[in-house]
Protein backbone atom coordinates (compact mmCIF):
# COMPACT_ATOMS: atom_id res chain seq x y z
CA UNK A 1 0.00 0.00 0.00
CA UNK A 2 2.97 2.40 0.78
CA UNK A 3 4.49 1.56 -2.28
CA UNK A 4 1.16 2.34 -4.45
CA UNK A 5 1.18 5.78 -2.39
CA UNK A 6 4.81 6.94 -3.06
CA UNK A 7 4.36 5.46 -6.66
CA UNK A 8 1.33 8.46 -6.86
CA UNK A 9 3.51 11.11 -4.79
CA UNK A 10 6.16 10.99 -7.45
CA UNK A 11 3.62 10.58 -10.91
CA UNK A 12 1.15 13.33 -9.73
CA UNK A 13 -0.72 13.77 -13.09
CA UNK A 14 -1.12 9.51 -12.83
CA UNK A 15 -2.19 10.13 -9.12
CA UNK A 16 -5.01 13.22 -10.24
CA UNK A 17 -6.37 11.21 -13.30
CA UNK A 18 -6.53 7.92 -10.95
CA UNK A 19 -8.27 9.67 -8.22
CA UNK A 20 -10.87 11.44 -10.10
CA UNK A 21 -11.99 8.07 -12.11
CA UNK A 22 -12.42 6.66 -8.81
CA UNK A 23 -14.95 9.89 -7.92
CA UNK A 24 -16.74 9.36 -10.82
CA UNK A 25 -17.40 5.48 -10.48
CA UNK A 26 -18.18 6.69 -6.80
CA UNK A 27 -20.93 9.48 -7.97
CA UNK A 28 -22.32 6.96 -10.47
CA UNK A 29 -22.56 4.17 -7.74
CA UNK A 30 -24.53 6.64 -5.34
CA UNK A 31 -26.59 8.16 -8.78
CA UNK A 32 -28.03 4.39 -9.54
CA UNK A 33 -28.60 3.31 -5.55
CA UNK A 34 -30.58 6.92 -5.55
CA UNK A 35 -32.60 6.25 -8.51
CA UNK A 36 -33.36 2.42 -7.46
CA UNK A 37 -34.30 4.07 -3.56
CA UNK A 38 -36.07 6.97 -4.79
CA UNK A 39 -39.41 5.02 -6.28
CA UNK A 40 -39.62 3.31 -2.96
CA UNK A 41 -40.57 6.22 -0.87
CA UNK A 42 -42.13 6.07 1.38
CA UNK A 43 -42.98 2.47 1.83
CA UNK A 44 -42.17 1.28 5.08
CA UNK A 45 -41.67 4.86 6.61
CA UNK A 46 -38.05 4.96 6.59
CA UNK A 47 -37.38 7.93 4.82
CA UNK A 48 -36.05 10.58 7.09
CA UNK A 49 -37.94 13.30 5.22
CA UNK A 50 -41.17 11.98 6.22
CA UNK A 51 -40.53 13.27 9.45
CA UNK A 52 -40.23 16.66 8.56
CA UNK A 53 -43.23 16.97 5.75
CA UNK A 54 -45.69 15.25 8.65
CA UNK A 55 -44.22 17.88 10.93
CA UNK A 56 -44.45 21.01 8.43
CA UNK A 57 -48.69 19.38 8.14
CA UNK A 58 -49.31 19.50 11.73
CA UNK A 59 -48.13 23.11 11.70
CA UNK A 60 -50.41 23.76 8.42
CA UNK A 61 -53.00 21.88 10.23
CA UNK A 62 -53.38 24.56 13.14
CA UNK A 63 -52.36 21.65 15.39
CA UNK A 64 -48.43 23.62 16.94
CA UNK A 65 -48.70 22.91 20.07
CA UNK A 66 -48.51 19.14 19.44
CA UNK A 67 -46.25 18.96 17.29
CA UNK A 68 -44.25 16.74 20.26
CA UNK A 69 -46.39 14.79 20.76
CA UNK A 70 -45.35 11.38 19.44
CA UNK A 71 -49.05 9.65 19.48
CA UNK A 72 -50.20 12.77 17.87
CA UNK A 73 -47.01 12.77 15.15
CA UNK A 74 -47.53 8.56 14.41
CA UNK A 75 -50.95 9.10 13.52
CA UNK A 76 -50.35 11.81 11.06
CA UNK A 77 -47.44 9.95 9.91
CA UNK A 78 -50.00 6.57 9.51
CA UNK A 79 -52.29 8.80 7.64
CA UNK A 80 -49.82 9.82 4.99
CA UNK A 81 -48.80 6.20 4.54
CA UNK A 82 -51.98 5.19 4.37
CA UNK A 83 -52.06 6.55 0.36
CA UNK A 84 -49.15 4.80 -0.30
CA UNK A 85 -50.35 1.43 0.76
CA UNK A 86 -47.93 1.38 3.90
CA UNK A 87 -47.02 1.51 7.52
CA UNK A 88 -44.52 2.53 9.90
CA UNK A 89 -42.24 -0.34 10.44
CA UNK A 90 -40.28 0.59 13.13
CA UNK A 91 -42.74 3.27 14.71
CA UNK A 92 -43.02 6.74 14.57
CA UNK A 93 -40.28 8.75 13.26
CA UNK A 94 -40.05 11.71 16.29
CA UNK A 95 -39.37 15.35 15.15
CA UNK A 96 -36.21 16.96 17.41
CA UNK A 97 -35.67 19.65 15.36
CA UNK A 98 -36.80 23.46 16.39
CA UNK A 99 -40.50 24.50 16.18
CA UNK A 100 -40.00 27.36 13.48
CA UNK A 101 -37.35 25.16 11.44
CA UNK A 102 -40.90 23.35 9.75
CA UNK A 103 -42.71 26.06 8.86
CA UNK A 104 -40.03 26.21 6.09
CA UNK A 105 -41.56 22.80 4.65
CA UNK A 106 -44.92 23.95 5.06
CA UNK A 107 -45.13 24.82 0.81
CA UNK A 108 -44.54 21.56 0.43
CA UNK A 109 -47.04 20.16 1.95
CA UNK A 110 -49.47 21.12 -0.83
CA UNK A 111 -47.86 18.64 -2.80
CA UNK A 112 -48.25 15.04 -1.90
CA UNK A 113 -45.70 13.20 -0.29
CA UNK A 114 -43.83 11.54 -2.66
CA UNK A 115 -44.00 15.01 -5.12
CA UNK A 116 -42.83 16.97 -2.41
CA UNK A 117 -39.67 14.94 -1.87
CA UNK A 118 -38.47 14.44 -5.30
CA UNK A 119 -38.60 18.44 -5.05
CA UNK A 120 -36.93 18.50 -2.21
CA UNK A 121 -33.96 16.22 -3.21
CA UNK A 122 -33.73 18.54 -6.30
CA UNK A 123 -33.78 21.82 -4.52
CA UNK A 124 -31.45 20.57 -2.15
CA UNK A 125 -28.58 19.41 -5.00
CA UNK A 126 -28.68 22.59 -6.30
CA UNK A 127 -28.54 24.58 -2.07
CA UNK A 128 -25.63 22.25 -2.66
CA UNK A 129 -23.56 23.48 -5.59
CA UNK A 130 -24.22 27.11 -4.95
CA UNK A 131 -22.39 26.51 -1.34
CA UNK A 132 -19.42 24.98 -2.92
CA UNK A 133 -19.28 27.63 -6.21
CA UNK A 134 -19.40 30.33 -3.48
CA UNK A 135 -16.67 28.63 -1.35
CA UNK A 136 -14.18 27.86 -4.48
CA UNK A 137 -15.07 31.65 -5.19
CA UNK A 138 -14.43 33.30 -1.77
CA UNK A 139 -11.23 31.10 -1.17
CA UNK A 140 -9.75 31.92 -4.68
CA UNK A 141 -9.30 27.94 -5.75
CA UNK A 142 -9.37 29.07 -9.44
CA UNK A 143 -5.79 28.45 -9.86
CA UNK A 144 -5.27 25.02 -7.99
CA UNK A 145 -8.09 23.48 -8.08
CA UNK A 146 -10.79 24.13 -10.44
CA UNK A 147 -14.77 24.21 -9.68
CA UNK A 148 -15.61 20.59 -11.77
CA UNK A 149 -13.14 18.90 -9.83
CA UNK A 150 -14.13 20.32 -6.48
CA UNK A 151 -17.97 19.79 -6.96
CA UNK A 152 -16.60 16.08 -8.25
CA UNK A 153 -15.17 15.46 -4.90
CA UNK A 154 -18.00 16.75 -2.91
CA UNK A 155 -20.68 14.59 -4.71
CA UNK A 156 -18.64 11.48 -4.57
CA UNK A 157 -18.62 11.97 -0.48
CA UNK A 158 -20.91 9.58 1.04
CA UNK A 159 -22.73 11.69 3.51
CA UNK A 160 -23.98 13.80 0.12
CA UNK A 161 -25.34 10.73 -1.04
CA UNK A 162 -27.20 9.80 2.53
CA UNK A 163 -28.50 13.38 3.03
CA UNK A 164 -30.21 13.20 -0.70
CA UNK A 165 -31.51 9.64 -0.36
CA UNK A 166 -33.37 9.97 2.91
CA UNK A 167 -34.24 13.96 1.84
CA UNK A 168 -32.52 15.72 4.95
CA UNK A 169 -31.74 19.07 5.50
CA UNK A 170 -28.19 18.80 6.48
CA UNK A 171 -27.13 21.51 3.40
CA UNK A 172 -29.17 24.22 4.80
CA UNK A 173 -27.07 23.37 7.80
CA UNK A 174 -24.02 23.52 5.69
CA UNK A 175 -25.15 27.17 4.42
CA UNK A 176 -25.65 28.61 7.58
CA UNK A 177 -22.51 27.51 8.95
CA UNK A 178 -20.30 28.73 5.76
CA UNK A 179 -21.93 31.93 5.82
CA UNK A 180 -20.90 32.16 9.67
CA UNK A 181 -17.62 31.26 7.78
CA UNK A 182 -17.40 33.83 5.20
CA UNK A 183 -18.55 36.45 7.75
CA UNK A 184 -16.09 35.66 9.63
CA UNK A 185 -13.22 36.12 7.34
CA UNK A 186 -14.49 39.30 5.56
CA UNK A 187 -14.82 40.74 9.33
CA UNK A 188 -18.62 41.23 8.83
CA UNK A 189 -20.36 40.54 12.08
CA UNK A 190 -23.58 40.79 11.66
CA UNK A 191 -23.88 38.61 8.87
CA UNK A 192 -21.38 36.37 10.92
CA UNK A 193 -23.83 36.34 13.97
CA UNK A 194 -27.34 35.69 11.91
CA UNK A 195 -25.94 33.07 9.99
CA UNK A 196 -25.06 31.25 13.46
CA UNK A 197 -28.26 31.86 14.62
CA UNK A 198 -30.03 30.31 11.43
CA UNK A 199 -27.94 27.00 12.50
CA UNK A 200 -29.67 26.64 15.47
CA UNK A 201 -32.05 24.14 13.74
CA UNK A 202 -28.88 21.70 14.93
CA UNK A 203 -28.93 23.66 18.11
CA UNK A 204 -25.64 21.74 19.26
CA UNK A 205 -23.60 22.73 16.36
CA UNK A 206 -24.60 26.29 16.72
CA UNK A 207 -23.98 26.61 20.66
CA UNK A 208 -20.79 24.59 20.24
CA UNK A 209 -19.40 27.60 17.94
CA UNK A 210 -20.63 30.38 19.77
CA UNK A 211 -18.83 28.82 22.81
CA UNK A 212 -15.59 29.44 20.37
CA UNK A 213 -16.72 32.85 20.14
CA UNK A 214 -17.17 33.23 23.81
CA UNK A 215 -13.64 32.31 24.36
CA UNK A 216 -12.90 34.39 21.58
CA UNK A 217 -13.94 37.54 23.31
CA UNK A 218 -15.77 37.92 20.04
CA UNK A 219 -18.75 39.92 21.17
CA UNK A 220 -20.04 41.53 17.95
CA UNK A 221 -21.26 38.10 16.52
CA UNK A 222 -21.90 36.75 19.80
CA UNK A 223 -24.50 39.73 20.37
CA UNK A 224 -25.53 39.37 16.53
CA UNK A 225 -26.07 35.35 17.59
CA UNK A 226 -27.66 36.10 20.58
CA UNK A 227 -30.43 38.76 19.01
CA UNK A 228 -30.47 36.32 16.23
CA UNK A 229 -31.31 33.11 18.23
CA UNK A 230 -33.95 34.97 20.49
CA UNK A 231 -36.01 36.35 17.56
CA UNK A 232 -36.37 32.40 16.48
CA UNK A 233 -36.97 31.30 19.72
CA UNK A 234 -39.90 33.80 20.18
CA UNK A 235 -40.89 33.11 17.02
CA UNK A 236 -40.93 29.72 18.22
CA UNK A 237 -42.85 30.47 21.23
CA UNK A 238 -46.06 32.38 19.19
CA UNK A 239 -46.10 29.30 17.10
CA UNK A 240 -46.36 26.29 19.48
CA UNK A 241 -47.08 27.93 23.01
CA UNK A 242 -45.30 27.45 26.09
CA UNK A 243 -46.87 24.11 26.09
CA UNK A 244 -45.21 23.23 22.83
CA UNK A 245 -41.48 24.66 24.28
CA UNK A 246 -41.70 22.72 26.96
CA UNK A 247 -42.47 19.52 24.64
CA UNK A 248 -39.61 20.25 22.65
CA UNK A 249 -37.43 20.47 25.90
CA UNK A 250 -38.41 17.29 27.48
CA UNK A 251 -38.12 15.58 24.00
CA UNK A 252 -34.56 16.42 23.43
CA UNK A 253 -33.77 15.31 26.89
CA UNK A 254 -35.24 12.06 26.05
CA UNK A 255 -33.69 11.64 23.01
CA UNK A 256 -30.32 11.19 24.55
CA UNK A 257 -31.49 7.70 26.53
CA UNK A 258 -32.94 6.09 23.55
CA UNK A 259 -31.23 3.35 22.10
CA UNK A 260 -32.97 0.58 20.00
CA UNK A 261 -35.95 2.52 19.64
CA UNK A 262 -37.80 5.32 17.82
CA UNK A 263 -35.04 4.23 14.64
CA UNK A 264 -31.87 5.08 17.17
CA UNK A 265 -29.03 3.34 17.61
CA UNK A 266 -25.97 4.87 19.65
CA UNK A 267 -23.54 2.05 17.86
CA UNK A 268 -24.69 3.97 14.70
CA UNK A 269 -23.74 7.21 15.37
CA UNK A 270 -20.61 8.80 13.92
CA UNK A 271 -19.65 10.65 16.86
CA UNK A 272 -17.87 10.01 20.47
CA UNK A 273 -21.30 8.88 22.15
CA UNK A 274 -21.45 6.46 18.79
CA UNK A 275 -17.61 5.26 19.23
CA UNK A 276 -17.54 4.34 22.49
CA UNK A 277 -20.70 2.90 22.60
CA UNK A 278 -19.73 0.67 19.82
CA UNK A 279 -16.88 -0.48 20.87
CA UNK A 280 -18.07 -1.67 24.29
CA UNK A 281 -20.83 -3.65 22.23
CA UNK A 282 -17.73 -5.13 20.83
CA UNK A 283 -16.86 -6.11 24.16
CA UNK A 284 -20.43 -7.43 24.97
CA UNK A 285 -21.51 -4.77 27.53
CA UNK A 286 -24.86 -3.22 26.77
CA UNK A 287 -25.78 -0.08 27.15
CA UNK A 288 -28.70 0.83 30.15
CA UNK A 289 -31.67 3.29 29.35
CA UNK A 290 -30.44 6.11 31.44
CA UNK A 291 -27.29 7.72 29.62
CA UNK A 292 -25.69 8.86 32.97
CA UNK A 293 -25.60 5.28 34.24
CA UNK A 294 -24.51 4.10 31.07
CA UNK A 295 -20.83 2.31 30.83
CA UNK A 296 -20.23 4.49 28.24
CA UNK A 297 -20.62 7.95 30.22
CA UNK A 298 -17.04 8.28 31.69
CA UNK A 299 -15.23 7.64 28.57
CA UNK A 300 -17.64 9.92 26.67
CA UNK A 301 -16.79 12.71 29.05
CA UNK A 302 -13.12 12.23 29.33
CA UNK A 303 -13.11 12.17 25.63
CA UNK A 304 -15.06 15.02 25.39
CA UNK A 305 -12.90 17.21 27.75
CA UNK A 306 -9.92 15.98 25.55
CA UNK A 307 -11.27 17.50 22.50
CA UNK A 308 -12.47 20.99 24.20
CA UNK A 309 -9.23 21.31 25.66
CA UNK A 310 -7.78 20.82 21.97
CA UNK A 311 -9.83 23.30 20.46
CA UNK A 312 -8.89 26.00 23.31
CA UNK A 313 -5.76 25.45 22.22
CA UNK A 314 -6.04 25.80 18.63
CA UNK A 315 -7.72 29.08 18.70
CA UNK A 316 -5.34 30.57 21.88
CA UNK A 317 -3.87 33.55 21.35
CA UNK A 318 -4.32 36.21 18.12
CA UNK A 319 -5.88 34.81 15.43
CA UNK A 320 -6.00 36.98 11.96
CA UNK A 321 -9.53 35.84 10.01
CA UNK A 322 -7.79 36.33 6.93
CA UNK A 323 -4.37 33.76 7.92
CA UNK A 324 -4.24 29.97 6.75
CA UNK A 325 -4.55 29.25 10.78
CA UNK A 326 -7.76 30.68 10.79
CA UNK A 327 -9.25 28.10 8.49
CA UNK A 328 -7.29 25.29 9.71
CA UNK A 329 -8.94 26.40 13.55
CA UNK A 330 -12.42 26.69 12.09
CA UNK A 331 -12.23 23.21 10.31
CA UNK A 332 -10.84 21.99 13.57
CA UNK A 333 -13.84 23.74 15.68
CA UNK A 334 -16.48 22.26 13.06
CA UNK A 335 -15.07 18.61 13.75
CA UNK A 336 -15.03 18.84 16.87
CA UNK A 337 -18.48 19.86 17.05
CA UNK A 338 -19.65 17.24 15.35
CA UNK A 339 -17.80 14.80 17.59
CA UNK A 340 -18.83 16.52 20.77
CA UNK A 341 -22.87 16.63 19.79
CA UNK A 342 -25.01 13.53 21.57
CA UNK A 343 -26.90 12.94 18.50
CA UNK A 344 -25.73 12.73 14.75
CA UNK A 345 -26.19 10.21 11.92
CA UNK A 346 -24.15 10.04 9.00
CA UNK A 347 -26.11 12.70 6.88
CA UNK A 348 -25.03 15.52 9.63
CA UNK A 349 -21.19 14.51 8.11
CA UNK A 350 -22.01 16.66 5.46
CA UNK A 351 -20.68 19.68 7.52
CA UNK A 352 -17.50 17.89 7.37
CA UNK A 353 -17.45 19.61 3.32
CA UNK A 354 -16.79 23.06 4.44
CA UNK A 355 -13.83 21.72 6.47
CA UNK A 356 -12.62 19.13 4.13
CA UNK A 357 -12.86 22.52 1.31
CA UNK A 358 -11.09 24.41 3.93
CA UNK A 359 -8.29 21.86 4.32
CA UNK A 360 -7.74 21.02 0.65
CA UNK A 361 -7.62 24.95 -0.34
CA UNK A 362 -4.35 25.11 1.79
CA UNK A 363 -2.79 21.80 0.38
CA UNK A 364 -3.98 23.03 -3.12
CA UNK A 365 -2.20 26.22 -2.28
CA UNK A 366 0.91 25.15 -0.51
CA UNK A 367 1.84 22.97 -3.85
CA UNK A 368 1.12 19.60 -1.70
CA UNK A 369 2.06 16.22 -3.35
CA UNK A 370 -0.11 13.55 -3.98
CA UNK A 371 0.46 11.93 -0.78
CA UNK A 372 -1.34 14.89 1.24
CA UNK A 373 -4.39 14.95 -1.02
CA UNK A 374 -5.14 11.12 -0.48
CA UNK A 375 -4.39 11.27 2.65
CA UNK A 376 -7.49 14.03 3.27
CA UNK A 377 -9.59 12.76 0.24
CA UNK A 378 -9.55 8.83 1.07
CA UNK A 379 -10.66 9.73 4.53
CA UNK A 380 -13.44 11.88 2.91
CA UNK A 381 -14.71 9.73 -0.03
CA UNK A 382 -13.54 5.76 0.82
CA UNK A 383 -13.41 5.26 4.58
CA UNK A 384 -17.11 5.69 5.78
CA UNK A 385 -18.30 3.24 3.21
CA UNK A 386 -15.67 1.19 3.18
CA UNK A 387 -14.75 1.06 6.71
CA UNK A 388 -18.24 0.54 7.70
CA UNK A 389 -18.77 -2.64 5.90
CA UNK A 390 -15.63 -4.09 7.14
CA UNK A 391 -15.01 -2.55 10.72
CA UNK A 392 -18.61 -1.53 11.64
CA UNK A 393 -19.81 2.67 12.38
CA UNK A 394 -17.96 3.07 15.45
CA UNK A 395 -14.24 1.84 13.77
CA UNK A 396 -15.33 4.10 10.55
CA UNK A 397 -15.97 7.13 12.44
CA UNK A 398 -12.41 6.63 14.41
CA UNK A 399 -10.64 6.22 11.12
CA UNK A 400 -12.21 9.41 9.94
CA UNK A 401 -11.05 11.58 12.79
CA UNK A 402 -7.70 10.05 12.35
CA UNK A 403 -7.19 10.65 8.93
CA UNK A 404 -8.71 14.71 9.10
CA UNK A 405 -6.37 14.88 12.18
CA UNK A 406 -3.69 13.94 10.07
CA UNK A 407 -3.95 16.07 7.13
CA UNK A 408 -4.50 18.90 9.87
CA UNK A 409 -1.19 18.63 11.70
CA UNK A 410 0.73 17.96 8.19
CA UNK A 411 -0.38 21.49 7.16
CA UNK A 412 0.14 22.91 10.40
CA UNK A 413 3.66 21.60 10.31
CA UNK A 414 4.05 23.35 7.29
CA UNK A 415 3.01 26.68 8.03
CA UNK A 416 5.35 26.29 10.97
CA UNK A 417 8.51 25.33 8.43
CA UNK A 418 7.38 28.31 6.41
CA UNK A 419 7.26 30.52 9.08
CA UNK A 420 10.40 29.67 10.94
CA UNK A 421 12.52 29.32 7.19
CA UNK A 422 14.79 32.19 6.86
CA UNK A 423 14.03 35.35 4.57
CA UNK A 424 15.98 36.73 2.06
CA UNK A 425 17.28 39.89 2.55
CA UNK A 426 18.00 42.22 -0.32
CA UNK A 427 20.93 44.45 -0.15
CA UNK A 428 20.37 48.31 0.18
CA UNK A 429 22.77 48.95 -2.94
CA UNK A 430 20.28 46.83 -4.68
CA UNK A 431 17.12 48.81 -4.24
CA UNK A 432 15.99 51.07 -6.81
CA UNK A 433 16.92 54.70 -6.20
CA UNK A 434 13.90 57.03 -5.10
């Protein structure tokens, strides 16, 4: 394997065209499992965007304030199945996402089910593109890496293919999080602040990176955040009632003790909870109802304090928004949210895209070899699948941190070389007269 690798380093051009013939048998793979899944939904109720049409009706319906309630939620969810000849296999699929977050779906429920996702999946592709055109844009990848070969790589990563198959709304997640981004590094706060705010519809995401802002000391898009977040959550509030709130509260506590029910399985998750609890499967120990009695719940937390105290680290001390460290930081910050947050399924990876874009714009621009690029990319494209059919989720999602983590301290080695390598200085006698 280490020969194949160095045989790539030195034959770049061999290493480029070999890489991006694997992308596009990967994208055409995904393209022909998504057409053979798409005429099946929504038999059996197992398609993810069931749960947010049924929740987008009940707010159409007039019915808000239960829009928590799972009896209430299975019974629409029976109803629209009903038409299509089908059930709910594995029960009711609960809602956990922010009351105002479905009154953006409520258009399509004047489409029938099926309609409505197909339109969905479409509208979602293209939320998709126009993220990565405007990060290749905004980042200036024109001259090392150009926009076919980017949107290549991002369509032949597997989470792209899981959010469009089961119709999620992880790329509106992905939007609000790169416009945090961009606001970031163009010093525009506001826009920084509301676009952190609009990613509260993964509420531990956006929390996660305000926290970074709070240590920070940035208080501009903190405040912008905070207005931001509080204008939703009234919003919220007139919608469902402080019945509904409450609801929404006690569900997401719930949420984090269910395992093997309600279509949740910690072992599945691609995240620490999901790790650890997979590999003490491995070891045959079981996980209890109650996450804080849980044998998982010590290693979860020590973990968890290792990766905060990383990410104070990264981001001590100045940090210029327009420097390579800045985007190396944020792409740290955005996996360790995703690590850090109880609850996450494989679709939610497709945040990982603005930090794999982030990572490859600075080996694109450093003049990396072929070695750094697969290094980044095979972690990216071939280890979730892969990985997960040989080692199981919890392995995969290891392998995956490794592999980012490695391309991350390779670059960050390198900016150090390049700043400590001596500059050349040019002789007064040769300086143009003034």
């Amino acid at each position: 394997m280490r020969a194949i690798i160095m045989h790539l380093a030195n034959r770049p051009a061999l290493g480029r065209s070999t890489f991006f013939a694997c992308c596009v048998l990967l994208v055409c793979c995904y393209a022909i499992l998504l057409a053979g899944a798409l005429p099946s939904f929504p038999l059996g109720g197992s398609g993810d965007f069931l749960v947010t049409y049924s929740a987008a009706r009940i707010l159409r319906d007039g019915h808000a304030s239960r829009l928590y309630d799972l009896e209430f939620l299975s019974e629409v969810q029976r109803n629209l199945l009903a038409t299509y000849q089908s059930g709910l296999a594995h029960g009711p699929l609960p809602y956990l996402h922010p009351p105002l977050f479905a009154a953006i779906f409520i258009p399509f429920t004047f489409l029938t089910l099926r309609s409505a996702f197909y339109l969905w999946i479409v509208l979602s592709l293209i939320t998709l593109i126009a993220c990565v055109k405007l990060l290749h844009q905004r980042l200036k990848l024109e001259t090392s890496l150009q926009f076919p070969a980017l949107l290549l790589i991002v369509l032949a990563y597997y989470p792209t293919f899981e959010t469009s198959r089961k119709g999620q709304s992880s790329f509106l997640l992905l939007w609000a999080v790169t416009l945090f981004y961009l606001g970031l590094k163009q010093r525009s706060n506001l826009m920084a602040g509301i676009a952190l705010g609009a990613a509260v519809m993964k509420p531990q995401i956006a929390f996660f990176l305000a926290a970074v802002l709070l240590y920070k000391r940035s208080w501009r898009p903190l405040m912008a955040f905070g207005a931001t977040a509080s204008v939703l959550s009234i919003g919220s509030w007139l919608m469902v009632g402080t019945e509904g709130l409450i609801s929404y509260v006690r569900i997401t506590r719930d949420a984090l003790a269910w395992n093997g029910s309600y279509h949740v399985s910690l072992s599945a998750m691609p995240n620490l909870r999901g790790a650890v609890a997979g590999l003490l499967l491995r070891f045959g120990i079981q996980q209890t109802a109650c996450p804080i009695a849980a044998a998982s719940a010590l290693p979860v937390i020590l973990a968890s304090l290792a990766v905060i105290a990383l990410t104070a680290r990264a981001w001590r001390g100045p940090l210029e928004p327009g420097s390579a460290r800045f985007d190396l930081c944020f792409a740290q910050a955005i996996l360790a949210s995703i690590l850090l947050t109880p609850y996450l399924y494989w679709h939610d990876l497709s945040l990982l895209i603005l930090a794999g874009v982030l990572l490859l714009g600075q080996l694109s621009l450093r003049g990396s070899t072929a070695f750094d690029c697969i290094i980044l990319v095979t972690g990216h494209l071939c280890t979730i699948p892969v990985a997960s059919l040989f080692f199981g989720t919890d392995i995969s999602a290891l392998i995956v941190v490794l592999v980012i983590a490695v391309a991350t301290v390779r670059i960050l080695r390198r900016i150090s070389q390049e700043a400590m390598a001596p500059r050349r200085i040019v002789p007064a006698s040769l300086l143009p007269a003034i």
